[in-house]
PDB file of N, CA and C in Angstrom:
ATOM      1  N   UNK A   1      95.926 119.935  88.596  1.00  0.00           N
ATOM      2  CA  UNK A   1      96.241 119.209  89.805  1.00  0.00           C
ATOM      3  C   UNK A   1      95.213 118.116  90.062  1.00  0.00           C
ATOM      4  N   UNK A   2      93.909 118.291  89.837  1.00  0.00           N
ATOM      5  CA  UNK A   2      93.176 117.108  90.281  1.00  0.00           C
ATOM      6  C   UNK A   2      93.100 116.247  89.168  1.00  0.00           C
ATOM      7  N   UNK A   3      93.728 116.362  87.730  1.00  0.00           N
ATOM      8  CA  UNK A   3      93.920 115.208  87.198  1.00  0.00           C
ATOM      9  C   UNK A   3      94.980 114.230  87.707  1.00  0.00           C
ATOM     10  N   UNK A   4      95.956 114.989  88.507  1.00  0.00           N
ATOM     11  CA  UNK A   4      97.298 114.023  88.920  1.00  0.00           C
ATOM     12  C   UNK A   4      96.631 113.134  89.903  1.00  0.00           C
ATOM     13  N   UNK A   5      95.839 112.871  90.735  1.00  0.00           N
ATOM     14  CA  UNK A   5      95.158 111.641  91.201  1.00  0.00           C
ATOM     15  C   UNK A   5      94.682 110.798  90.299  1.00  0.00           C
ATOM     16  N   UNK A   6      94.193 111.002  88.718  1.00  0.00           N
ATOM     17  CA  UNK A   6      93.341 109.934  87.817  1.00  0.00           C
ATOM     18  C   UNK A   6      94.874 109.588  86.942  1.00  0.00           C
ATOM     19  N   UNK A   7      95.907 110.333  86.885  1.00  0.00           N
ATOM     20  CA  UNK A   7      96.805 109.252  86.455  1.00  0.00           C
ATOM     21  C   UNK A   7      97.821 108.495  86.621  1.00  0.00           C
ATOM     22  N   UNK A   8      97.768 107.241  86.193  1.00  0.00           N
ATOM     23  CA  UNK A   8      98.381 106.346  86.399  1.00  0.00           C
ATOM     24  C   UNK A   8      99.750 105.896  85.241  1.00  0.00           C
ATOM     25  N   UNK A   9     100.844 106.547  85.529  1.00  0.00           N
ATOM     26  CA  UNK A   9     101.570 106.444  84.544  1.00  0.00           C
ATOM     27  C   UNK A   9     102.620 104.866  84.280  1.00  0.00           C
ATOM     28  N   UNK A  10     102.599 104.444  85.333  1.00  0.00           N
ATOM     29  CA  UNK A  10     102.759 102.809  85.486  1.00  0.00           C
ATOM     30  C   UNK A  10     102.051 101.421  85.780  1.00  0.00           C
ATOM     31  N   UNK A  11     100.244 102.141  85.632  1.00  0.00           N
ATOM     32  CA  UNK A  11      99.388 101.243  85.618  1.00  0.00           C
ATOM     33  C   UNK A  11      99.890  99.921  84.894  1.00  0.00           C
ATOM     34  N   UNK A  12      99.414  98.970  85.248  1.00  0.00           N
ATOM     35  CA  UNK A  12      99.413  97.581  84.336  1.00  0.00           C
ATOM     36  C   UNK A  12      98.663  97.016  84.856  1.00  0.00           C
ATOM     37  N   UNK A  13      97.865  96.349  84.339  1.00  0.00           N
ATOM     38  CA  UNK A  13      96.580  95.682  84.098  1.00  0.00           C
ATOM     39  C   UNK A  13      96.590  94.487  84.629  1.00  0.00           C
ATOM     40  N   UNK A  14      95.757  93.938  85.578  1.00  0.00           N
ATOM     41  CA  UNK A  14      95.919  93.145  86.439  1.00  0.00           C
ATOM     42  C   UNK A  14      95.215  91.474  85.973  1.00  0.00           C
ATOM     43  N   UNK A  15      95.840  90.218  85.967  1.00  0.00           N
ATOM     44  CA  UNK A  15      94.524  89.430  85.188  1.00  0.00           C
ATOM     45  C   UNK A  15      93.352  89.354  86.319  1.00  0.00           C
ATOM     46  N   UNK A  16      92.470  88.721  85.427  1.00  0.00           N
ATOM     47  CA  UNK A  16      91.090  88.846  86.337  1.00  0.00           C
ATOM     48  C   UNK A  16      90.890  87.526  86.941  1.00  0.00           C
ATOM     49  N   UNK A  17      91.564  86.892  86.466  1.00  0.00           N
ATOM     50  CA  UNK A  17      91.298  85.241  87.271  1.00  0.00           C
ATOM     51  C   UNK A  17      92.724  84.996  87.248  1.00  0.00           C
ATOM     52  N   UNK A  18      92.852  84.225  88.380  1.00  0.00           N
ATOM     53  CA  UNK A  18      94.431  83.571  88.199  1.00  0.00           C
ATOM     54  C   UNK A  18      94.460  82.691  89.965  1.00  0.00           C
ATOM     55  N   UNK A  19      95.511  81.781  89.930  1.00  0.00           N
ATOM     56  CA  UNK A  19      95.464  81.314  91.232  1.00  0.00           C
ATOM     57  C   UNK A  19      96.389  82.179  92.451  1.00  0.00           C
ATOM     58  N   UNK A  20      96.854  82.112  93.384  1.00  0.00           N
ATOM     59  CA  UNK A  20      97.498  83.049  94.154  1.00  0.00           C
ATOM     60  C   UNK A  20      98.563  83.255  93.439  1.00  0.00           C
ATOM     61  N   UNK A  21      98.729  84.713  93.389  1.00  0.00           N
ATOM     62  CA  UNK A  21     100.236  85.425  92.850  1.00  0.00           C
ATOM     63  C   UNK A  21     100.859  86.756  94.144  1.00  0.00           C
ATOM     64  N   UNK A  22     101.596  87.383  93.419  1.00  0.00           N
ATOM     65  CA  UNK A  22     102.397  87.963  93.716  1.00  0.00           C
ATOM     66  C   UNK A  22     102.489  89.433  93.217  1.00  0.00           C
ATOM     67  N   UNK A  23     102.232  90.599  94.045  1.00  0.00           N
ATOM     68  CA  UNK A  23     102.711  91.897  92.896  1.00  0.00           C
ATOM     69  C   UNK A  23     104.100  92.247  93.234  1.00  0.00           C
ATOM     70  N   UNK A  24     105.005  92.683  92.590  1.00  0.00           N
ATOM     71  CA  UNK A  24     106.046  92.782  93.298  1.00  0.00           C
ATOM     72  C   UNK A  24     106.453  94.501  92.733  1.00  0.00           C
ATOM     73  N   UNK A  25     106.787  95.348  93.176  1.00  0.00           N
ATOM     74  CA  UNK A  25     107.439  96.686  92.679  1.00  0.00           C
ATOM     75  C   UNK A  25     106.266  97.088  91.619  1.00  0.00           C
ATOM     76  N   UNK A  26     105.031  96.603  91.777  1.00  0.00           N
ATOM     77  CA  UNK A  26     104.034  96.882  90.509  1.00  0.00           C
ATOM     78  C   UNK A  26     103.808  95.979  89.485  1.00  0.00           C
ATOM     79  N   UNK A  27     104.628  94.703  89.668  1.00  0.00           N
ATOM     80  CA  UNK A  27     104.101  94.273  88.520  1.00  0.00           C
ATOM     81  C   UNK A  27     104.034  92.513  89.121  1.00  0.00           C
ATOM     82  N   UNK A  28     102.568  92.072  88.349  1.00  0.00           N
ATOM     83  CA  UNK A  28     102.305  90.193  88.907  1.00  0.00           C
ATOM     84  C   UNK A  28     103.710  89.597  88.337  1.00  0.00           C
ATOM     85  N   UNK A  29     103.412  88.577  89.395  1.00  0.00           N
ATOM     86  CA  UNK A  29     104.150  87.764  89.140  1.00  0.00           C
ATOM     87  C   UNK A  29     103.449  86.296  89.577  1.00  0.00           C
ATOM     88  N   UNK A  30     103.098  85.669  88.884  1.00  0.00           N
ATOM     89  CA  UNK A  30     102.254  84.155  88.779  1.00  0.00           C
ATOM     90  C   UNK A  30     103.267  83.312  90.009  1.00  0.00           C
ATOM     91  N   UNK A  31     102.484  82.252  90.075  1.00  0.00           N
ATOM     92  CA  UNK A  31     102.703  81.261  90.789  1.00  0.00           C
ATOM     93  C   UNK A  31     104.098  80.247  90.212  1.00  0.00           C
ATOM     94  N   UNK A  32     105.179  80.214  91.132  1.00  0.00           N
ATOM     95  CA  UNK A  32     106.284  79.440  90.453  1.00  0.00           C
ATOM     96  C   UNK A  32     106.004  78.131  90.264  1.00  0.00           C
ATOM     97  N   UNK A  33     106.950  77.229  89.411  1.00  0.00           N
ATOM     98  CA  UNK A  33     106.303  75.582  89.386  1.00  0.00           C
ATOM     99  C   UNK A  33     107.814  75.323  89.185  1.00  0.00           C
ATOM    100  N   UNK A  34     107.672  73.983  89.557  1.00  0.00           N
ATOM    101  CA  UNK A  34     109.033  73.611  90.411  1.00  0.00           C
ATOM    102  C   UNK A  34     108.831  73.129  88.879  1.00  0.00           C
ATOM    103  N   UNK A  35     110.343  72.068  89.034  1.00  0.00           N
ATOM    104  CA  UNK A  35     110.852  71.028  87.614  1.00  0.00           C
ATOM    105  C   UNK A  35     110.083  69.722  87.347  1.00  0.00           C
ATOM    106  N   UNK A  36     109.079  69.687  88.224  1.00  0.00           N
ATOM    107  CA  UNK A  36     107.954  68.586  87.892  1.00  0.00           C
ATOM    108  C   UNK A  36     106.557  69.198  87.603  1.00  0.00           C
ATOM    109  N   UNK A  37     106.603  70.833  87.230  1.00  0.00           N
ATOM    110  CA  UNK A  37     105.222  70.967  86.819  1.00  0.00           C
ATOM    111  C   UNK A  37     104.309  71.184  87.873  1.00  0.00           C
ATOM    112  N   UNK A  38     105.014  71.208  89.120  1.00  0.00           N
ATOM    113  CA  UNK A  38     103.516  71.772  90.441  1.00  0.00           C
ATOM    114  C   UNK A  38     104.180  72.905  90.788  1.00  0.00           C
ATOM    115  N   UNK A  39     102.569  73.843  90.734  1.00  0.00           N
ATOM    116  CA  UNK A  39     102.875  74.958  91.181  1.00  0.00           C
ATOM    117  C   UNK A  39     102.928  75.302  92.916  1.00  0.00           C
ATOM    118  N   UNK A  40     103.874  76.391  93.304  1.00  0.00           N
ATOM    119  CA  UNK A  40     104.186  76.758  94.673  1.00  0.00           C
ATOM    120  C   UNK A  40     103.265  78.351  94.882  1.00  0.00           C
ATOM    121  N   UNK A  41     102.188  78.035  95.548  1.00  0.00           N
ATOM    122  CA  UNK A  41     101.152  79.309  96.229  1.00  0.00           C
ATOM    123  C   UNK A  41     101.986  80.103  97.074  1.00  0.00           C
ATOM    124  N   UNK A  42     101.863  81.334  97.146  1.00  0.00           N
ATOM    125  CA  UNK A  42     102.160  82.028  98.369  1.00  0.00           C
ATOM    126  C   UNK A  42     101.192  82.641  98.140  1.00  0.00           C
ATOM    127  N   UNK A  43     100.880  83.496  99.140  1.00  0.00           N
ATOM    128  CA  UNK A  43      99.721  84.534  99.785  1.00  0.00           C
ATOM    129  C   UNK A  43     100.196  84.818 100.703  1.00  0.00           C
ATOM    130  N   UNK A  44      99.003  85.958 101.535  1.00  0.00           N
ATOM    131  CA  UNK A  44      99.300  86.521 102.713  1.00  0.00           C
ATOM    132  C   UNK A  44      97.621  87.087 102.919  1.00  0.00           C
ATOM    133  N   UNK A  45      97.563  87.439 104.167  1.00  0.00           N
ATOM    134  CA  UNK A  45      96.452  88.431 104.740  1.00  0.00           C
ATOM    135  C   UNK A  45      96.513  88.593 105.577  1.00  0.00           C
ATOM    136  N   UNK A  46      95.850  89.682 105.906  1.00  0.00           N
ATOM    137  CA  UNK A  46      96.016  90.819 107.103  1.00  0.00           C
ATOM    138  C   UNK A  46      94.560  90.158 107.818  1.00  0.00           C
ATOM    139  N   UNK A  47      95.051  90.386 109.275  1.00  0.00           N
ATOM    140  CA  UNK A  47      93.794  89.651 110.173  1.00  0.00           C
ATOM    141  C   UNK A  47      94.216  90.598 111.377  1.00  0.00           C
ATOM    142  N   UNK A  48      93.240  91.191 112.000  1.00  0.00           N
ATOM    143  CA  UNK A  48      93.460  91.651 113.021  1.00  0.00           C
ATOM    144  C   UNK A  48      93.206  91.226 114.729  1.00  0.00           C
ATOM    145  N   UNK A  49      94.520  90.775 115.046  1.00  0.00           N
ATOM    146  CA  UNK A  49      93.951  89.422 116.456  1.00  0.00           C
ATOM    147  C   UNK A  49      95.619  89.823 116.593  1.00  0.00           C
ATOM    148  N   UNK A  50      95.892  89.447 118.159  1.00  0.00           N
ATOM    149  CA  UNK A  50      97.158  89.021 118.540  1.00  0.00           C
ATOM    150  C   UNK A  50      98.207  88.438 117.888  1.00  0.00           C
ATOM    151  N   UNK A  51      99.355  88.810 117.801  1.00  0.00           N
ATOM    152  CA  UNK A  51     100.173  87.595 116.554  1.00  0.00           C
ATOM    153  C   UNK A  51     100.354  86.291 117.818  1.00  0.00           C
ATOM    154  N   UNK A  52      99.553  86.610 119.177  1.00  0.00           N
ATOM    155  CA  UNK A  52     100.187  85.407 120.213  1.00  0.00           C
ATOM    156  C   UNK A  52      99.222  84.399 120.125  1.00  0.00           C
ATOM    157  N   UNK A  53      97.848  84.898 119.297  1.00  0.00           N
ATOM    158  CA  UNK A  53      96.674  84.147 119.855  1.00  0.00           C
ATOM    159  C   UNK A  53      96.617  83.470 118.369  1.00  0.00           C
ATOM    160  N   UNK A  54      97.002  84.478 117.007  1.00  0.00           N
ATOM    161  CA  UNK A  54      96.853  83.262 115.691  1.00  0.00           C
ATOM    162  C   UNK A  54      97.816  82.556 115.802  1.00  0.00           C
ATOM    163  N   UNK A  55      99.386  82.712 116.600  1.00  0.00           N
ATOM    164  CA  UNK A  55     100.126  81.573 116.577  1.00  0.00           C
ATOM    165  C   UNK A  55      99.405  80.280 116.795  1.00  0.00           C
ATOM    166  N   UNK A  56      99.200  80.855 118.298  1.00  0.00           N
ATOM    167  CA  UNK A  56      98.605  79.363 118.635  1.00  0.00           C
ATOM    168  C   UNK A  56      97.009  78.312 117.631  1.00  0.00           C
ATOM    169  N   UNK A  57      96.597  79.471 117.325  1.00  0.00           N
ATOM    170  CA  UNK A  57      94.783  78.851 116.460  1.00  0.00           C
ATOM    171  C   UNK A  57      95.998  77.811 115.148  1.00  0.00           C
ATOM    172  N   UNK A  58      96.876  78.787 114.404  1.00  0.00           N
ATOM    173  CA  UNK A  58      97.932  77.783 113.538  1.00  0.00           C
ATOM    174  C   UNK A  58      98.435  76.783 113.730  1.00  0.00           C
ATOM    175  N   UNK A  59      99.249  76.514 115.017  1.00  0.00           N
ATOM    176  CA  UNK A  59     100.063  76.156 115.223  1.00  0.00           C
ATOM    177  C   UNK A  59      99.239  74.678 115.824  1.00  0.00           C
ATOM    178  N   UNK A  60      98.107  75.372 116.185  1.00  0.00           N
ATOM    179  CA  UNK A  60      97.181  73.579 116.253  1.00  0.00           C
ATOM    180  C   UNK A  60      96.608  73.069 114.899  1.00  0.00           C
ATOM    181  N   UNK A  61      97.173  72.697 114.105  1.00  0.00           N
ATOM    182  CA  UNK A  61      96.163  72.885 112.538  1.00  0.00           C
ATOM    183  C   UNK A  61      95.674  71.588 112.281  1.00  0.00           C
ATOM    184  N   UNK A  62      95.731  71.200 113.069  1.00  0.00           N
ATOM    185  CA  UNK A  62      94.719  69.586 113.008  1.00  0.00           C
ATOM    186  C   UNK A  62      93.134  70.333 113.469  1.00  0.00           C
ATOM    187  N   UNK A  63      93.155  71.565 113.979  1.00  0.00           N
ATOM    188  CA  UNK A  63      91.192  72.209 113.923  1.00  0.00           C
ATOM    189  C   UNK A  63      91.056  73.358 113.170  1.00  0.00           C
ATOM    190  N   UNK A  64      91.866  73.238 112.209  1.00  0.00           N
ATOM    191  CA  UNK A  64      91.714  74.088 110.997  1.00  0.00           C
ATOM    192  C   UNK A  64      90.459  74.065 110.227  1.00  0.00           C
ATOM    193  N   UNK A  65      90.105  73.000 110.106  1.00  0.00           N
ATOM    194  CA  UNK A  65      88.741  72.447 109.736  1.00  0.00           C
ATOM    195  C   UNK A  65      87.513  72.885 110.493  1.00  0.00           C
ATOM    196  N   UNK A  66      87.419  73.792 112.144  1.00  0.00           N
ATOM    197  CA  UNK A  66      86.325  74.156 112.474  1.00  0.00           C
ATOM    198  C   UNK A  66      86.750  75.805 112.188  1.00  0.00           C
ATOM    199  N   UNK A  67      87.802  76.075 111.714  1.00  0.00           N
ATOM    200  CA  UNK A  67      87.420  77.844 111.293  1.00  0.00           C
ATOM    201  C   UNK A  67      87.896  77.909 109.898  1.00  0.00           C
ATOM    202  N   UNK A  68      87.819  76.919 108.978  1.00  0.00           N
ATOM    203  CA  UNK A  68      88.206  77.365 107.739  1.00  0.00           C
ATOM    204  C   UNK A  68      87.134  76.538 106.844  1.00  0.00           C
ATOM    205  N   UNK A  69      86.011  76.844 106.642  1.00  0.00           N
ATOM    206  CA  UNK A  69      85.200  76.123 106.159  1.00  0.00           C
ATOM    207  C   UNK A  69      85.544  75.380 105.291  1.00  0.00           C
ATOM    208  N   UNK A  70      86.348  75.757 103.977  1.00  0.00           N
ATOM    209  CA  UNK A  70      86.588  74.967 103.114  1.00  0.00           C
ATOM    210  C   UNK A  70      87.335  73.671 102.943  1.00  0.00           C
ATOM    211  N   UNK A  71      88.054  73.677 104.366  1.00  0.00           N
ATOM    212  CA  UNK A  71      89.288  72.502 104.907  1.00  0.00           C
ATOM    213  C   UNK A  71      88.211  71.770 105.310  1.00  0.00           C
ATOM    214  N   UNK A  72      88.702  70.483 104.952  1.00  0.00           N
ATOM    215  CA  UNK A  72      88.048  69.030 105.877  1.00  0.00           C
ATOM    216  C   UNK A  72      88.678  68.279 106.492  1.00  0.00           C
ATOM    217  N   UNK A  73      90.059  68.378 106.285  1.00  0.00           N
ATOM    218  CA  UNK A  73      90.788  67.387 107.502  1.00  0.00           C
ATOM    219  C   UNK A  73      92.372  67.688 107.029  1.00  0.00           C
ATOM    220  N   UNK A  74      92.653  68.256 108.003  1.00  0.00           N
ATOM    221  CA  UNK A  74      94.278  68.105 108.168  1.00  0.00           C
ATOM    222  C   UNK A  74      94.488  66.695 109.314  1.00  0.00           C
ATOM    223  N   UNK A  75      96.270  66.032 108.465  1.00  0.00           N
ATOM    224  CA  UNK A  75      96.924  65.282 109.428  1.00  0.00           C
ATOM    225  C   UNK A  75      98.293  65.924 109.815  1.00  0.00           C
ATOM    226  N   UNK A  76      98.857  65.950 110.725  1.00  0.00           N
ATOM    227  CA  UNK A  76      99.795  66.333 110.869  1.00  0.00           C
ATOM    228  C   UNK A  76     100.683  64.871 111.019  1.00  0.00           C
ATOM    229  N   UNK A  77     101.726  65.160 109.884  1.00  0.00           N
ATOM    230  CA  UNK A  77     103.107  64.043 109.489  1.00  0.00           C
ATOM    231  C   UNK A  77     104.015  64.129 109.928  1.00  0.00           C
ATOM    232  N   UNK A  78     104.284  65.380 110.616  1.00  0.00           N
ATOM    233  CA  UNK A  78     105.478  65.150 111.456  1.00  0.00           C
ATOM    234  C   UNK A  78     105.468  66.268 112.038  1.00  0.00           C
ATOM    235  N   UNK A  79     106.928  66.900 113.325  1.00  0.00           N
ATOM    236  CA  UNK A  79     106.607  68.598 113.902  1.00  0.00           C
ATOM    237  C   UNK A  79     106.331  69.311 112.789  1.00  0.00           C
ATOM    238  N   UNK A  80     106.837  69.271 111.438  1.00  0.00           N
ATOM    239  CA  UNK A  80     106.389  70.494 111.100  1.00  0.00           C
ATOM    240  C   UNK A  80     106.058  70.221 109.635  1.00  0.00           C
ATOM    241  N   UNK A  81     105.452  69.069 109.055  1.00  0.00           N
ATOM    242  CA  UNK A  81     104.674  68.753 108.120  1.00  0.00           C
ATOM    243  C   UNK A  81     103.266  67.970 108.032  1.00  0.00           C
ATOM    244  N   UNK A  82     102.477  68.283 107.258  1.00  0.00           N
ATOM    245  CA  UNK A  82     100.982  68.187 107.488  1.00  0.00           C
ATOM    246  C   UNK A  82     100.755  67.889 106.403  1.00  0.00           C
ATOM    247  N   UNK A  83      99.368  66.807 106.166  1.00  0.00           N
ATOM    248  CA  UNK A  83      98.859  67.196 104.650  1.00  0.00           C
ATOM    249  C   UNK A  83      97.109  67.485 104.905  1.00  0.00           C
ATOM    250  N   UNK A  84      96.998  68.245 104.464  1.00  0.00           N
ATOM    251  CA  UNK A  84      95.985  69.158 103.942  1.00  0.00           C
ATOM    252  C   UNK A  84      94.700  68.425 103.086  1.00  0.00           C
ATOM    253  N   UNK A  85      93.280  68.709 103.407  1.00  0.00           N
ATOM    254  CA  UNK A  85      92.522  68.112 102.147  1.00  0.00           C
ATOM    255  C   UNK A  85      91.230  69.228 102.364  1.00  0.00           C
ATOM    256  N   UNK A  86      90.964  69.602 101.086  1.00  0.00           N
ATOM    257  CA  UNK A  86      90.500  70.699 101.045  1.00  0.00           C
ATOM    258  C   UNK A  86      88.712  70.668 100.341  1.00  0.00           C
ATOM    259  N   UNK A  87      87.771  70.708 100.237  1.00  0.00           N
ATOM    260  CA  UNK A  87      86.822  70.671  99.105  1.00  0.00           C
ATOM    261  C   UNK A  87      86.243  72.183  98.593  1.00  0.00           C
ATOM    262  N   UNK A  88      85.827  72.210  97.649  1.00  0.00           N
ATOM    263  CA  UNK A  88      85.385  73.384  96.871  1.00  0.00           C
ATOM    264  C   UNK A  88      84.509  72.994  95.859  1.00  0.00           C
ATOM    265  N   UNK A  89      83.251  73.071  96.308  1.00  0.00           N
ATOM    266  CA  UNK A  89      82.336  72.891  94.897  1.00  0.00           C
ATOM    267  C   UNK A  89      82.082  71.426  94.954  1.00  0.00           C
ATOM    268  N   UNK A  90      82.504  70.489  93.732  1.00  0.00           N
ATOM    269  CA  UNK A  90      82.446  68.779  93.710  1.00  0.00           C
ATOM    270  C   UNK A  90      83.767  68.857  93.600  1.00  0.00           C
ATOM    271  N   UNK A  91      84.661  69.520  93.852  1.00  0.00           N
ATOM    272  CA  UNK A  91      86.606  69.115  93.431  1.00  0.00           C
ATOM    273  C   UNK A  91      87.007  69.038  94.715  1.00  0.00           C
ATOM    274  N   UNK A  92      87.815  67.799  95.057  1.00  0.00           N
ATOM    275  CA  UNK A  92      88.985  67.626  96.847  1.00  0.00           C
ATOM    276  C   UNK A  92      90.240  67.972  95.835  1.00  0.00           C
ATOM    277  N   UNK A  93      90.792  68.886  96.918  1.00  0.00           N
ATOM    278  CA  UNK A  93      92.170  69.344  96.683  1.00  0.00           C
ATOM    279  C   UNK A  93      93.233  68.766  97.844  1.00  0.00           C
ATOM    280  N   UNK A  94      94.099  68.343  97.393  1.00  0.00           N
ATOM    281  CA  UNK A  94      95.031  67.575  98.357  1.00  0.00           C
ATOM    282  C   UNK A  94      96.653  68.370  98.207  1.00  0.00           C
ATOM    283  N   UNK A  95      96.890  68.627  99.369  1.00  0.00           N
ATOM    284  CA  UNK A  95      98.360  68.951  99.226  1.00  0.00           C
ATOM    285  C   UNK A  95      98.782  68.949 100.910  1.00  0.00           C
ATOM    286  N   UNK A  96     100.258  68.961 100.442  1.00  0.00           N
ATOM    287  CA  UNK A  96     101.818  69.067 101.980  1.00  0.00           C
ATOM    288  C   UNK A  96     101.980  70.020 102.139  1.00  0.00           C
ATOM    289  N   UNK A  97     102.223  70.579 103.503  1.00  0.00           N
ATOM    290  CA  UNK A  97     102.383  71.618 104.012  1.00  0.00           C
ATOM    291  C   UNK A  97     103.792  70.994 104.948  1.00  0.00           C
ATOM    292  N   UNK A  98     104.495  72.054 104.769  1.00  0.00           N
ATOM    293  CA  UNK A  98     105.846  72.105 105.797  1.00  0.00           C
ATOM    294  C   UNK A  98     106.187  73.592 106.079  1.00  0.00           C
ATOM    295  N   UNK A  99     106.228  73.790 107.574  1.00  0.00           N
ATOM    296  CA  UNK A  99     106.374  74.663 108.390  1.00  0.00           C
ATOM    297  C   UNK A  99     107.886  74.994 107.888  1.00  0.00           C
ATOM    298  N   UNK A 100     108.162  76.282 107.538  1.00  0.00           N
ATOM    299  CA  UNK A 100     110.197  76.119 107.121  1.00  0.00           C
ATOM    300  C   UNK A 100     110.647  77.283 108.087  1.00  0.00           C
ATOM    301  N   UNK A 101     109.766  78.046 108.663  1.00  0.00           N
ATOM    302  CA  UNK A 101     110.775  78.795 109.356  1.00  0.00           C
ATOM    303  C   UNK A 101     109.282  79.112 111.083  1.00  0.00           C
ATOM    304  N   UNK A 102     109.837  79.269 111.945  1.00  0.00           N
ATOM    305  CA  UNK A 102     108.655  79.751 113.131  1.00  0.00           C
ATOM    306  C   UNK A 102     108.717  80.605 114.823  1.00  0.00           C
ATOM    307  N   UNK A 103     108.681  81.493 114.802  1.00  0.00           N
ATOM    308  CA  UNK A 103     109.320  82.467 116.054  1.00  0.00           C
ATOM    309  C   UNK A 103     108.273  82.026 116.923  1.00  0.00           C
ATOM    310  N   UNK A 104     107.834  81.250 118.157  1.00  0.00           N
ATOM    311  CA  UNK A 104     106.361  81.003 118.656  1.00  0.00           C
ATOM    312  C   UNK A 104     106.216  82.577 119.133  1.00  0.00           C
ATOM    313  N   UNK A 105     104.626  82.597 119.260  1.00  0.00           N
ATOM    314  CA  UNK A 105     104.233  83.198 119.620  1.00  0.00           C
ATOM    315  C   UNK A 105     104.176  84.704 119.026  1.00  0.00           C
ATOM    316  N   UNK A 106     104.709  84.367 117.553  1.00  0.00           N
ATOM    317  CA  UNK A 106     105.208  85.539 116.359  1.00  0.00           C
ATOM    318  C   UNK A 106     104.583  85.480 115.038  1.00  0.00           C
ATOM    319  N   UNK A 107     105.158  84.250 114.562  1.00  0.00           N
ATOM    320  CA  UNK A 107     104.903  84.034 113.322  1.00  0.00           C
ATOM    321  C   UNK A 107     105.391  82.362 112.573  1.00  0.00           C
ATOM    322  N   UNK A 108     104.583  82.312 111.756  1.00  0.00           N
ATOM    323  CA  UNK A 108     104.941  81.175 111.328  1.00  0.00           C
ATOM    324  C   UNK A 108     105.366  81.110 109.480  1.00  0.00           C
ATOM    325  N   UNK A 109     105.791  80.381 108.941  1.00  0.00           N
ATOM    326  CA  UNK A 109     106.351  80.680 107.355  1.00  0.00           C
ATOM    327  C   UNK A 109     106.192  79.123 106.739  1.00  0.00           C
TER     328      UNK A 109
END
């Protein structure tokens, strides 16, 4: 019986570097890339705060930049698209953000 905690009969081996993925039913699943070769991130994390109070810290994301250290300047392009500029190290990362789905005071997608 106390070996049935050490095994893992559907283990699979996780990579050790990779950019945001996906596990799904146990097994990764990498980052999709559209028909021009850019890849589409998803993630998620667990934060423990009001879903009423991170709506709103989100939902202003032009001061994303004073709680996300690594952001340096969001613009917001329209209600519900933004572009993003990011630094890490000596590399700026640039990308669009569009809001596609949003319950206020719930959640945002």
């Amino acid at each position: 019986m106390a070996n049935a905690l050490k095994e893992r009969p559907n283990f699979e081996e996780l990579p050790k570097a990779a950019t945001s993925a996906v596990i799904q039913n146990g097994h990764y699943l990498p980052p999709p890339e559209d028909k021009d070769g850019k890849q589409w991130i998803r993630t998620s994390a667990l934060v423990q705060a009001s879903a009423e109070d991170l709506y709103t810290m989100w939902r202003d994301i032009e001061s994303a930049p004073l709680w996300q250290e690594q952001i340096r300047e969001v613009v917001r392009t329209g209600p519900m698209t933004s572009h993003w500029v990011m630094t890490s190290g000596d590399k700026t990362i640039e990308w669009d953000s569009e809001i596609l789905n949003e319950e206020p005071g719930k959640r945002i997608a």
